[in-house]
N, C-alpha and C. Protein backbone atom coordinates (compact mmCIF):
# COMPACT_ATOMS: atom_id res chain seq x y z
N UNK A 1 134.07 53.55 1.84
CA UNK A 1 133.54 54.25 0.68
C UNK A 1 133.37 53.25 -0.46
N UNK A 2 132.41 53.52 -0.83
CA UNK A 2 132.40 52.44 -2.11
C UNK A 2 132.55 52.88 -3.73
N UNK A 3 132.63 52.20 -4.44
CA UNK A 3 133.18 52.83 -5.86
C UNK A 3 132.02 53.57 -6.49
N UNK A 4 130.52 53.04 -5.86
CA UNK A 4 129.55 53.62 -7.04
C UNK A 4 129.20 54.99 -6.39
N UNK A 5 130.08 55.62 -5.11
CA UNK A 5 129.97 56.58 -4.46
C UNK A 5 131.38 57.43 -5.49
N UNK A 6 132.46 57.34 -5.44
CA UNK A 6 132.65 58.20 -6.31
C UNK A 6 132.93 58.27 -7.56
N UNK A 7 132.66 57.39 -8.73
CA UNK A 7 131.41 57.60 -9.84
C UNK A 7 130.59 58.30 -10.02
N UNK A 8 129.55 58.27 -8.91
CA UNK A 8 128.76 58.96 -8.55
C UNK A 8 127.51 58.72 -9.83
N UNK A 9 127.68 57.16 -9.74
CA UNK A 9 127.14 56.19 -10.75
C UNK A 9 125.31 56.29 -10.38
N UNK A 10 124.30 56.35 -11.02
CA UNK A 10 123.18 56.60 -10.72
C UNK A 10 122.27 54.78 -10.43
N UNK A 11 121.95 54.82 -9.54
CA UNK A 11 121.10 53.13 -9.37
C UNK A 11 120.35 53.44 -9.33
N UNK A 12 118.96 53.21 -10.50
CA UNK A 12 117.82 53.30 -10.33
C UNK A 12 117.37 51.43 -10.56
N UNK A 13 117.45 51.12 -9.50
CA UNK A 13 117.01 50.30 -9.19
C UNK A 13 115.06 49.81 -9.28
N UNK A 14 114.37 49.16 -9.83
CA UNK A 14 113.14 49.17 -9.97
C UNK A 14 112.18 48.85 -8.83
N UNK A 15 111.13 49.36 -7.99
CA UNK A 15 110.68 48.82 -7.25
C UNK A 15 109.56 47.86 -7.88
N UNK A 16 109.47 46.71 -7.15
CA UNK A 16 108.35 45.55 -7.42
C UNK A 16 107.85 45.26 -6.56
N UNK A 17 106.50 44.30 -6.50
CA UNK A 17 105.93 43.40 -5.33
C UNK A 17 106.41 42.38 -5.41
N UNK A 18 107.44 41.48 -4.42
CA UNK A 18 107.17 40.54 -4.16
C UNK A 18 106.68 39.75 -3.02
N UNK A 19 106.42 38.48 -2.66
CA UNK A 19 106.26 37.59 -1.71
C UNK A 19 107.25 37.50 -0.47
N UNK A 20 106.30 37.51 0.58
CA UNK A 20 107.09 37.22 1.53
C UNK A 20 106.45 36.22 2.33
N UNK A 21 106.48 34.79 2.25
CA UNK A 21 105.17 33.96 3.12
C UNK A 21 103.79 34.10 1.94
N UNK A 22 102.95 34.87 3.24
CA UNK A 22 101.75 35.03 2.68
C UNK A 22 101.35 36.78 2.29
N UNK A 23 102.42 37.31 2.46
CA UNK A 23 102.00 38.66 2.46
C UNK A 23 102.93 39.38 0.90
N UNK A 24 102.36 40.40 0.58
CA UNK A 24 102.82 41.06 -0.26
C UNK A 24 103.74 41.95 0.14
N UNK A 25 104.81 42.31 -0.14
CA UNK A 25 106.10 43.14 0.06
C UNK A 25 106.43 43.94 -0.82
N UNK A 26 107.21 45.28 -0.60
CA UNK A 26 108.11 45.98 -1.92
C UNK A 26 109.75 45.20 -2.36
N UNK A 27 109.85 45.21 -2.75
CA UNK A 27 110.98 44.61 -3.76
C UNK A 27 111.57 45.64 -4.65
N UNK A 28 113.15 44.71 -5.11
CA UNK A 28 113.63 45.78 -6.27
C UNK A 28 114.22 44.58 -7.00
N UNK A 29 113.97 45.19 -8.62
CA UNK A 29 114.76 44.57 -9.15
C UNK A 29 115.73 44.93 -9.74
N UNK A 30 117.04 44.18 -10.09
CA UNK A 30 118.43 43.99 -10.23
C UNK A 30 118.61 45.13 -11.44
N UNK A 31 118.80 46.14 -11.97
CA UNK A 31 119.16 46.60 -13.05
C UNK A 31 120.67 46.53 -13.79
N UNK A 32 121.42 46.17 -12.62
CA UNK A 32 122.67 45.81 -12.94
C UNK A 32 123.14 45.21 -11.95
N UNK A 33 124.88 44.77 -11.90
CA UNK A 33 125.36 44.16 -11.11
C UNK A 33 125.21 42.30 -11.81
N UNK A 34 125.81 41.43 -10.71
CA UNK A 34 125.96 40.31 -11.08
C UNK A 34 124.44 39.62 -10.77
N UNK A 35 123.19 40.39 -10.24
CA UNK A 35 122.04 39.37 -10.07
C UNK A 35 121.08 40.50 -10.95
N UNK A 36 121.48 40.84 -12.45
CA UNK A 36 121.10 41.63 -13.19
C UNK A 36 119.52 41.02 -13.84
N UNK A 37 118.10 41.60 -13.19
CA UNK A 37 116.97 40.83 -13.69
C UNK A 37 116.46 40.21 -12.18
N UNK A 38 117.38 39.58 -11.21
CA UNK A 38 116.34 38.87 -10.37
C UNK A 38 116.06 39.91 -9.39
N UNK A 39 114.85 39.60 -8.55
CA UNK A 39 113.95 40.06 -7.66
C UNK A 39 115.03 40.30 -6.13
N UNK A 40 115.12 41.20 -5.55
CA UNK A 40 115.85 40.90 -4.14
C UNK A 40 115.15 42.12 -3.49
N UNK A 41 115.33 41.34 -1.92
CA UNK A 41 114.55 42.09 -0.52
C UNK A 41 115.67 43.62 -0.84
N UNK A 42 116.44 43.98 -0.71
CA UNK A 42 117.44 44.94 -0.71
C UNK A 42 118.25 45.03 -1.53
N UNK A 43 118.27 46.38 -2.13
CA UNK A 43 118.94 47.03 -2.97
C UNK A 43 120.79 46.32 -3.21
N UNK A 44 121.09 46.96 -1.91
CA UNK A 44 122.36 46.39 -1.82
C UNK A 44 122.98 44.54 -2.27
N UNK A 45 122.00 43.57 -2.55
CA UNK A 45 121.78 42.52 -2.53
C UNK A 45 122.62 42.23 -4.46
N UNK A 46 121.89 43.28 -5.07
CA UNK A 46 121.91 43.56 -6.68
C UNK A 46 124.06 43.35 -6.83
N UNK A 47 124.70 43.76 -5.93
CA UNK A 47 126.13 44.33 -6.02
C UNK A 47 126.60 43.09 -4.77
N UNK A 48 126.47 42.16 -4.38
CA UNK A 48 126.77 41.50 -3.26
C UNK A 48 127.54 40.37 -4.14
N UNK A 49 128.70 40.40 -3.31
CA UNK A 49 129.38 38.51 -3.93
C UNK A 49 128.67 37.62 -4.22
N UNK A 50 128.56 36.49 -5.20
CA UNK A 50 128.07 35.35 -5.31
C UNK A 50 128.88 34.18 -4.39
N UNK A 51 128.27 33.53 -3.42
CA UNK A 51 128.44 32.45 -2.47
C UNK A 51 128.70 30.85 -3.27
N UNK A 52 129.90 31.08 -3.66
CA UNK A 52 130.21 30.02 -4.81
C UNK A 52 129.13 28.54 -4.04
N UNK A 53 130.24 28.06 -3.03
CA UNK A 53 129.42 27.08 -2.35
C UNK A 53 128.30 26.70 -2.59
N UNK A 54 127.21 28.05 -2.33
CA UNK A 54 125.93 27.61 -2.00
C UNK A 54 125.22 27.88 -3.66
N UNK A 55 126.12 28.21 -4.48
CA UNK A 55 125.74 27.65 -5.92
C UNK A 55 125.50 26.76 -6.29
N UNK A 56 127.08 26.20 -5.91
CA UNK A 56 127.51 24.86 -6.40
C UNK A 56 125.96 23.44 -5.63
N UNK A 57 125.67 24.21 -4.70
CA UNK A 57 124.77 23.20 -3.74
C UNK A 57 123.32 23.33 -4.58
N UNK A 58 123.35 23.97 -4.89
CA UNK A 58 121.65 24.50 -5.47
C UNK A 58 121.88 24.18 -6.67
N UNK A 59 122.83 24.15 -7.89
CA UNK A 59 122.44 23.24 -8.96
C UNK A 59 122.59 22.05 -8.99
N UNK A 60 123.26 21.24 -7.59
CA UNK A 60 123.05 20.39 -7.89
C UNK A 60 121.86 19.31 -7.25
N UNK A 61 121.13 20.91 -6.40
CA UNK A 61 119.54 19.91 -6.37
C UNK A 61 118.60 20.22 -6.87
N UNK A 62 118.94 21.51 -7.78
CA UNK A 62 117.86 21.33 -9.38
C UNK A 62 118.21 20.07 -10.06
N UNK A 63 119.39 19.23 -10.52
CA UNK A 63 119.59 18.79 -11.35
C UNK A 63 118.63 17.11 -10.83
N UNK A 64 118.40 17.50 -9.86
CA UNK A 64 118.24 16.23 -8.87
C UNK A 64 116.69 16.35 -8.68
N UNK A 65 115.66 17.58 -8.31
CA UNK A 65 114.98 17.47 -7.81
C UNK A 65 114.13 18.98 -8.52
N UNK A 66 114.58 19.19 -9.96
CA UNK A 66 114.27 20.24 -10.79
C UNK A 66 112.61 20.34 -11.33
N UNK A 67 112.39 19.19 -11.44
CA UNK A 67 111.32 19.18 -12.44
C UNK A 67 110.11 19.23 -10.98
N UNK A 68 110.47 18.90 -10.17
CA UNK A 68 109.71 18.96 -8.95
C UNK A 68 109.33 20.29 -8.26
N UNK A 69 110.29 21.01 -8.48
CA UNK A 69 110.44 22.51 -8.47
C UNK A 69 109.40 23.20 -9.27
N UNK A 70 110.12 22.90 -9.98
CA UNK A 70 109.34 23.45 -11.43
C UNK A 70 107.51 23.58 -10.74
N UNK A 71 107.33 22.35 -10.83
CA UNK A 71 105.68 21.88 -11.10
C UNK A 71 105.71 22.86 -9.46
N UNK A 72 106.04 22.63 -8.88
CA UNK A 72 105.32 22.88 -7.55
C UNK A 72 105.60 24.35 -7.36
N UNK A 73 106.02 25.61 -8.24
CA UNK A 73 106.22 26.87 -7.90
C UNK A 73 105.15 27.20 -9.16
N UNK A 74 105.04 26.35 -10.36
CA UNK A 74 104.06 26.87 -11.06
C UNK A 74 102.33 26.81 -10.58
N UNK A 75 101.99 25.27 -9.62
CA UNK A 75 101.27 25.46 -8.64
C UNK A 75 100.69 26.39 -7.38
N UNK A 76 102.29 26.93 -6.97
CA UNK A 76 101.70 28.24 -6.17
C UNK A 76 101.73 29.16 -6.96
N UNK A 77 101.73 29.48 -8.10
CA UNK A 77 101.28 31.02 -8.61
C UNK A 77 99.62 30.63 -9.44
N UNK A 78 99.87 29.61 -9.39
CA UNK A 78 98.57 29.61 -10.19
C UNK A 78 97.17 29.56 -9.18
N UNK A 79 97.88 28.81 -7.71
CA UNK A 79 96.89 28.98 -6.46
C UNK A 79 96.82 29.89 -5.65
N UNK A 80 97.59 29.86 -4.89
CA UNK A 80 97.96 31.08 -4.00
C UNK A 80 97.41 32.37 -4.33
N UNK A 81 96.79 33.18 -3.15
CA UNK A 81 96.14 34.00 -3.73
C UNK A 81 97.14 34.93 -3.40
N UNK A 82 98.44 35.36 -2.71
CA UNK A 82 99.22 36.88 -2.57
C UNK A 82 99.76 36.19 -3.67
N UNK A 83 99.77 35.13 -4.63
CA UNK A 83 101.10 35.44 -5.66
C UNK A 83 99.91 35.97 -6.77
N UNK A 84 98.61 35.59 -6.69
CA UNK A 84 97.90 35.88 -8.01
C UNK A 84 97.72 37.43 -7.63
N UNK A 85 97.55 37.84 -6.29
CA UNK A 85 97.44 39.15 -6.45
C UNK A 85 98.77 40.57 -6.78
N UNK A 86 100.07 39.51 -6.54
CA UNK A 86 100.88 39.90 -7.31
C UNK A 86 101.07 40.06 -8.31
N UNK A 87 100.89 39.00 -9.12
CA UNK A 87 100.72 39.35 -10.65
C UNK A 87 100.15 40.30 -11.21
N UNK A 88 98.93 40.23 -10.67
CA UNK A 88 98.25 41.95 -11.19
C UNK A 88 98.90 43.40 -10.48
N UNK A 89 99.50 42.63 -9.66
CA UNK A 89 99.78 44.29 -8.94
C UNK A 89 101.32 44.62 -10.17
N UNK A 90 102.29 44.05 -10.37
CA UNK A 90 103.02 44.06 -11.44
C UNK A 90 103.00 44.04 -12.37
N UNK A 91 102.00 44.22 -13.10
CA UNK A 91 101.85 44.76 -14.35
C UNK A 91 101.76 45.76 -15.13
C-alpha cells in the first residue's frame, strides 16, 4: 500500500508530448515529488528514488562535456522534425 493511497492525495499529473527516437509519445509531467517539472515516460517515475550514483556520474560529464550537450540538443530541436512538431503540439 502506498502512502498517497491512504491520503487519498489527488495526482493530477499533466499529460505532454514527448520524444521517443523519432516518434512522438504521451508523457507526464512531474507536478510534484522529487522530479517536480521534468518530463517522464510514467507517472510513477515523478515519486521514484533518486539513483545517487548515477547522479553523481552525470554531473560529472556535464561538467566535462556540458557545453557540447548544450549545442547539440539545441541543434536537434531546432532540426529534427518530431521535436519541431512537438513544440507546436505543446503549446
Amino acid at each position: 500500500m502506498l502512502l498517497r493511497e491512504l491520503f487519498d492525495i489527488e495526482l493530477d499529473e499533466k499529460q505532454v508530448w514527448g520524444r521517443r527516437g523519432t516518434n512522438v509519445v504521451r508523457k507526464y509531467r512531474c507536478t510534484g515529488g522529487r522530479r517536480h517539472g521534468r518530463v517522464v515516460a510514467k507517472m510513477a517515475q515523478c515519486y521514484a528514488p533518486i539513483d545517487i550514483k548515477q547522479s553523481m556520474r552525470f554531473k560529472r560529464l556535464k561538467q566535462k562535456i556540458g557545453g557540447r550537450m548544450s549545442r547539440k540538443a539545441k541543434r536537434t530541436k531546432r532540426v529534427n522534425p518530431a521535436s519541431r512538431r512537438l513544440k507546436a503540439m505543446n503549446r
